[in-house]
Protein backbone atom coordinates (compact mmCIF):
# COMPACT_ATOMS: atom_id res chain seq x y z
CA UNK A 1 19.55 3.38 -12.90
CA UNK A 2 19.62 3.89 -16.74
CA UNK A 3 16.79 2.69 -19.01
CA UNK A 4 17.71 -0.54 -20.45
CA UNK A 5 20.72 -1.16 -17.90
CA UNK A 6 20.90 -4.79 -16.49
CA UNK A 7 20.06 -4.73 -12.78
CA UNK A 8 22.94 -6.48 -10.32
CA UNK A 9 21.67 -9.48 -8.42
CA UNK A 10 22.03 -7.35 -5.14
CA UNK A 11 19.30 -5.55 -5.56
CA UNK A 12 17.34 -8.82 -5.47
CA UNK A 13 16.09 -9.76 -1.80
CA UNK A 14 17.66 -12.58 -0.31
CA UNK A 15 17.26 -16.43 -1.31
CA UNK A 16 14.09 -17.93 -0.49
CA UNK A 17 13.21 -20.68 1.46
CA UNK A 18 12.21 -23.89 -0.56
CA UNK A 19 8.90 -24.33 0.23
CA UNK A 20 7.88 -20.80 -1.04
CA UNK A 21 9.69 -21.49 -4.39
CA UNK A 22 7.52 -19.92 -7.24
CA UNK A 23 4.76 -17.86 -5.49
CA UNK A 24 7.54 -15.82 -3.79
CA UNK A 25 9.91 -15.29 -6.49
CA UNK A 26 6.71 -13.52 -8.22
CA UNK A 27 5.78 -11.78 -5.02
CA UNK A 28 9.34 -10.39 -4.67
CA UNK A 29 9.58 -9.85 -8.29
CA UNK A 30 6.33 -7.76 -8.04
CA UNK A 31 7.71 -6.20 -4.70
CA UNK A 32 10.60 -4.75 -7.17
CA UNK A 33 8.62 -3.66 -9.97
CA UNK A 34 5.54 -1.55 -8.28
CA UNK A 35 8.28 -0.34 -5.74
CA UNK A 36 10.13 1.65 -8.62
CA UNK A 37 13.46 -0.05 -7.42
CA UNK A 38 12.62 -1.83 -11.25
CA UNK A 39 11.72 0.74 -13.49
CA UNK A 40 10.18 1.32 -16.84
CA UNK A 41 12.63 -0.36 -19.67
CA UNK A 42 15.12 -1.72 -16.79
CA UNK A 43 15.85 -5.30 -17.72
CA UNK A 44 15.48 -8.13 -15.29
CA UNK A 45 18.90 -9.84 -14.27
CA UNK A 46 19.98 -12.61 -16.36
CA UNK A 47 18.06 -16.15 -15.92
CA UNK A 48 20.97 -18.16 -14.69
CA UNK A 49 22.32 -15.37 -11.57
CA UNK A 50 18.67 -14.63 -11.03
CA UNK A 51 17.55 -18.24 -10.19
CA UNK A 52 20.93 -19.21 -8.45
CA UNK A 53 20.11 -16.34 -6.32
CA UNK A 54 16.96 -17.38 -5.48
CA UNK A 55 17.55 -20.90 -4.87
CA UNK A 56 15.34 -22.29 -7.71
CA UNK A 57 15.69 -23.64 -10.90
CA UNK A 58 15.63 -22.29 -14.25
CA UNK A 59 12.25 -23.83 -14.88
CA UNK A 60 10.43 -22.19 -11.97
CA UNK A 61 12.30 -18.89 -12.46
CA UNK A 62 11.09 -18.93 -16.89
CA UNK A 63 7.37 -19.61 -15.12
CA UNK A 64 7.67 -17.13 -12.34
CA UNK A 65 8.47 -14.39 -15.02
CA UNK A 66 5.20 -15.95 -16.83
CA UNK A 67 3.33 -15.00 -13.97
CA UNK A 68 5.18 -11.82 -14.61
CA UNK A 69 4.08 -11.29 -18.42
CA UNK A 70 0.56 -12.37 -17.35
CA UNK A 71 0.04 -9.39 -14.76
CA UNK A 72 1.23 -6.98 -17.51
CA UNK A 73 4.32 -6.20 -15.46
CA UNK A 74 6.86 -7.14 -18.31
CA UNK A 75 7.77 -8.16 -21.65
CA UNK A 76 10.10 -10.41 -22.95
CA UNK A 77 11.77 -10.73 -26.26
CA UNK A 78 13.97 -12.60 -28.12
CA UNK A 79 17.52 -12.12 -27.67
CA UNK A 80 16.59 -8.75 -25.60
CA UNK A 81 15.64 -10.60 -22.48
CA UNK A 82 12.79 -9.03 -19.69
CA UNK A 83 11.97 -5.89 -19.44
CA UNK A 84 9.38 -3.86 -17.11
CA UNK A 85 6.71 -2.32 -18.68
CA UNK A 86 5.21 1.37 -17.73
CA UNK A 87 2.55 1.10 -15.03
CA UNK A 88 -0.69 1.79 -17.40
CA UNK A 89 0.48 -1.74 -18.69
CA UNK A 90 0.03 -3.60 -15.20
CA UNK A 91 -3.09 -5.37 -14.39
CA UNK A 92 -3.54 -3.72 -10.89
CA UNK A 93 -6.70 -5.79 -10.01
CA UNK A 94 -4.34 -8.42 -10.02
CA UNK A 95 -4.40 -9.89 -6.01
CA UNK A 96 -0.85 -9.78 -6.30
CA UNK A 97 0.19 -6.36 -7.71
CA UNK A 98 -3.19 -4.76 -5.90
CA UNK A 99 -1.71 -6.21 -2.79
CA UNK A 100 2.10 -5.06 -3.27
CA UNK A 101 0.69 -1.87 -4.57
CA UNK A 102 -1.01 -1.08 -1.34
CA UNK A 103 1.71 -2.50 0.75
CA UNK A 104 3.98 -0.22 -0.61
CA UNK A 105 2.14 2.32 -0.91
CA UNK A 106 4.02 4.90 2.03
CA UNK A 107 2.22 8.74 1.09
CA UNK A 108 -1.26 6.35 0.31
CA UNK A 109 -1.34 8.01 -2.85
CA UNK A 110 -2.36 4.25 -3.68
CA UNK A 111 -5.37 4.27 -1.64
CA UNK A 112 -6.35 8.12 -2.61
CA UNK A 113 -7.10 6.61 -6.78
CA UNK A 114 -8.80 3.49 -5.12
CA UNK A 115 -11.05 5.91 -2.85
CA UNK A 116 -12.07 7.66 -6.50
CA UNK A 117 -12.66 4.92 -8.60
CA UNK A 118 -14.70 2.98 -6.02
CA UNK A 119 -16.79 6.23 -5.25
CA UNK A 120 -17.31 6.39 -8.61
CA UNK A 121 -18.66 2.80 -8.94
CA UNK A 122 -20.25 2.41 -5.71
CA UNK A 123 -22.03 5.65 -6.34
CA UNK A 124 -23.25 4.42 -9.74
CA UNK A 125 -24.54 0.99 -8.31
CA UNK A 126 -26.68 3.29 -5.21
CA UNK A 127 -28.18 5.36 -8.01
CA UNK A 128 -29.19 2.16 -10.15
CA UNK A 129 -30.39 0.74 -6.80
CA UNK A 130 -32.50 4.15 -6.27
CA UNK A 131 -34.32 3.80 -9.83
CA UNK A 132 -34.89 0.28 -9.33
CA UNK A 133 -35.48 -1.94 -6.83
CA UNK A 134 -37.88 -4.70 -4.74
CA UNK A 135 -39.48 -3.67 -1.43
CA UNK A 136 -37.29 -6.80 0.03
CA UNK A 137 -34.29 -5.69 -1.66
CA UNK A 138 -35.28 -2.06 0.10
CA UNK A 139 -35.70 -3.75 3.28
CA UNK A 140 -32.46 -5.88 3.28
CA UNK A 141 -30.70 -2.40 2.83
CA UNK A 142 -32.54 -1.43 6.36
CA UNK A 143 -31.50 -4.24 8.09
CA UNK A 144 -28.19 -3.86 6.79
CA UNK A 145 -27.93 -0.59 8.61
CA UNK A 146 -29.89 -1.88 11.38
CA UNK A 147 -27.28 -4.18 12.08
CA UNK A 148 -24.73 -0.93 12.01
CA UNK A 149 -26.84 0.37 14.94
CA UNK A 150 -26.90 -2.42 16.24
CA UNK A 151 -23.32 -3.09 16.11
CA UNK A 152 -22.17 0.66 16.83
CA UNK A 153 -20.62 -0.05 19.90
CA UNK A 154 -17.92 -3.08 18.46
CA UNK A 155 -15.99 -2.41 16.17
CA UNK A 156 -14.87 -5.07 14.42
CA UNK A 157 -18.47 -5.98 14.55
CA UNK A 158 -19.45 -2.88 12.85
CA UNK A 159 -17.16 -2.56 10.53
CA UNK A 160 -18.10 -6.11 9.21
CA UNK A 161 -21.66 -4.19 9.24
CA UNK A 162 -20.59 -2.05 6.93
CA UNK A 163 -18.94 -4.25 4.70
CA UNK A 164 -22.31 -6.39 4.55
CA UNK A 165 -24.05 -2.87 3.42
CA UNK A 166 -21.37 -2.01 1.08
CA UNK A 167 -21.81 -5.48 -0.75
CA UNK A 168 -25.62 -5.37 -0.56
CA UNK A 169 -26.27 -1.92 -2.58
CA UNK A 170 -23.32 -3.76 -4.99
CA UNK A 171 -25.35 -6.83 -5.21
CA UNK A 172 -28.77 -5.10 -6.39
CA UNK A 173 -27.45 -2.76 -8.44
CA UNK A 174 -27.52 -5.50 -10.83
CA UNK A 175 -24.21 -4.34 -12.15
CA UNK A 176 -21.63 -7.06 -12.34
CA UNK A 177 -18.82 -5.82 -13.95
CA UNK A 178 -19.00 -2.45 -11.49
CA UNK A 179 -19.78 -4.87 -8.30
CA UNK A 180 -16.84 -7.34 -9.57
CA UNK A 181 -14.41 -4.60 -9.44
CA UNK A 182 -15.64 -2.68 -6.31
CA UNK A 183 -15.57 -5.77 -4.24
CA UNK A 184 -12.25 -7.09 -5.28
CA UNK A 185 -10.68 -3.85 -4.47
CA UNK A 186 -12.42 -2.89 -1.47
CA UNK A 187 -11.72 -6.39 0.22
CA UNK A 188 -7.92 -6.07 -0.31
CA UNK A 189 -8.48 -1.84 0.98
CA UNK A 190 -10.24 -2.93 4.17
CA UNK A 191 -7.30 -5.55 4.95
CA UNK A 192 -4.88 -2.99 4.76
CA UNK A 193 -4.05 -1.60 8.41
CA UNK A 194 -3.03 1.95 6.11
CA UNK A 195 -6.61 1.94 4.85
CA UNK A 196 -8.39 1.30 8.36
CA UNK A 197 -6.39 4.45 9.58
CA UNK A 198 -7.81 6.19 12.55
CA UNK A 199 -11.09 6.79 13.81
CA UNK A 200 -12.14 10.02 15.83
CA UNK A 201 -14.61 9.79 17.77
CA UNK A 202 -17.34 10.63 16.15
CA UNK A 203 -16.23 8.76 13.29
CA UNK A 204 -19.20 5.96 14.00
CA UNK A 205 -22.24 8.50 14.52
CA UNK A 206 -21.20 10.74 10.93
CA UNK A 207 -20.61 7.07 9.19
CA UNK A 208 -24.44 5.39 10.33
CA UNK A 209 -25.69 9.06 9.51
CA UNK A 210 -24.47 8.79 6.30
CA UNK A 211 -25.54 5.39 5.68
CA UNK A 212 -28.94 6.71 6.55
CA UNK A 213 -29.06 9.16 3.68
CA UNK A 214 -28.13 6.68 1.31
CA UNK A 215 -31.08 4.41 2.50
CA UNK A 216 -33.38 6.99 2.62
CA UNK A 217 -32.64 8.29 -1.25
CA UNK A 218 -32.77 4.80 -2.68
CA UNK A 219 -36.19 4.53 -0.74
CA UNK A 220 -37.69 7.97 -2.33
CA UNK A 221 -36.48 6.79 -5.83
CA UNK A 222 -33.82 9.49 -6.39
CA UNK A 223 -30.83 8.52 -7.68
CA UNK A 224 -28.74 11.63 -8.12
CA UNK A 225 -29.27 12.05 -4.11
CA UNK A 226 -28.22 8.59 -3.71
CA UNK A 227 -25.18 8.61 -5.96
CA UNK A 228 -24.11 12.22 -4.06
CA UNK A 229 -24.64 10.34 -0.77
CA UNK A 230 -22.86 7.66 -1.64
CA UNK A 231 -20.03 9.43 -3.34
CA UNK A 232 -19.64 11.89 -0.12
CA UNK A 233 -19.61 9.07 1.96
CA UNK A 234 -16.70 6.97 0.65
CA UNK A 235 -15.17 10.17 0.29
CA UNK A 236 -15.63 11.60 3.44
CA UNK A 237 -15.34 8.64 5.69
CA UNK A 238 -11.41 7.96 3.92
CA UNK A 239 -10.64 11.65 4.99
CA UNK A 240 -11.40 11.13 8.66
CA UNK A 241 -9.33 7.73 8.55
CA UNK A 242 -6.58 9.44 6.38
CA UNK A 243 -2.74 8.95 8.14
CA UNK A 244 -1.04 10.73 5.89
CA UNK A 245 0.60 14.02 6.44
CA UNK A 246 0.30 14.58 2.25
CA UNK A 247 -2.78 15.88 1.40
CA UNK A 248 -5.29 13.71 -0.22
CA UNK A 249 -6.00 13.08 -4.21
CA UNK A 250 -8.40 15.92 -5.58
CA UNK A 251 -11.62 14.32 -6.21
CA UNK A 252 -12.06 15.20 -9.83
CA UNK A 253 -14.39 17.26 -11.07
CA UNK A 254 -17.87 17.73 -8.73
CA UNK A 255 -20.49 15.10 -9.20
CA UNK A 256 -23.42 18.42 -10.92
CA UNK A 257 -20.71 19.39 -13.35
CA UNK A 258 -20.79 15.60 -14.45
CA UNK A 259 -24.46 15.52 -15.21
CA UNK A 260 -25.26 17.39 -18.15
């Protein structure tokens, strides 16, 4: 499809039930757009075949393409109509495009830049945890992995362990912003069946062992051992669960080349 070129209504899924209306024209409309089956400068079909296709009206279809505008997905003009904006434009934190994003996301190239940018953060909340923090906020970390051990042998159980761990070194950090972003997109991650992957079976004894290091730096005070256990964790634990057959994101550039 040419840049610019007018879309036909086929390529639009099928009409939606009523009671979905609005939510689900966005949804599908999203669908399109992260998908690539919209690209960059394609225009969205006209208003009138777009909403008759749907089933709604030309009201809900003008607020649906809000929704649109709001996520950073498109832009519309005057007398030029919709048209879908490159993907550094998108606000991929949005629950909507996060959730299509990883959805759709086949090779989990998706997941590979989450993996990295919540490394990144996660390890930079354990390190500010490390330099500072209560002996009760030290000991909720232990019974966070306490309840791991504890838990080691369910594993829904556990993994809801984890989670509770995860979101504990966020919550002392102290960071907001960094825990604010980490949490949103490791909520959708863990929902994902693609992100869950597999587990071998040892998968449980390296994850509580490296859970252990973490505790065990924040409780010496070190923070570059607990960023590097924390970073080598996330890392290390979405390589064992990894489906793919494409191999995995590079991890950028090693954690001692970053400190200067």
């Amino acid at each position: 499809m040419a840049k610019n070129s007018v879309p036909a209504v086929p390529l639009i899924p099928r009409r939606l039930p009523v009671g979905r209306l609005g939510v689900s024209v966005v949804a599908e409309l999203v669908a399109l757009i992260v998908t690539g089956r919209l690209k960059e400068g394609d225009l969205l079909p006209p208003e009138g075949p777009l909403s008759e296709h749907f089933g709604v009206s030309r009201t809900v279809l003008r607020e649906s393409v809000k929704r649109l505008e709001e996520k950073g997905l498109v832009t519309v003009s005057q007398g030029r109509g919709t048209q879908v904006r490159a993907p550094g434009y998108w606000n991929m934190l949005d629950p909507v495009v996060l959730s299509a994003l990883i959805d759709n996301d086949e090779s989990v190239g998706v997941l590979d830049e989450l993996t990295i940018v919540r490394a990144s953060l996660e390890a930079a909340m354990a390190g500010a945890v490390a330099n500072s923090h209560t002996a009760d906020e030290l000991r909720r970390l232990e019974n966070a992995l306490t309840a791991m051990r504890e838990s080691e042998s369910e594993t829904d159980s556990f993994r809801q362990a984890d989670v509770v761990f995860h979101y504990a070194v966020m919550e002392i950090s102290g960071n907001r912003l960094a825990e604010n972003i980490a949490k949103h997109i490791y909520k959708r991650a863990v929902e994902s069946s693609r992100y869950q992957g597999i587990n071998p079976p040892d998968a449980v004894t390296l994850t509580l062992k490296e859970h252990e290091a973490i505790v065990k730096a924040i409780a010496r005070n070190d923070a570059a051992a607990a960023e590097k256990a924390m970073h080598d964790h996330i890392h290390g634990s979405w390589e064992r669960r990894r489906l793919s057959d494409q191999p995995p994101r590079p991890r950028g550039r090693k954690r001692s080349q970053k400190r200067q």
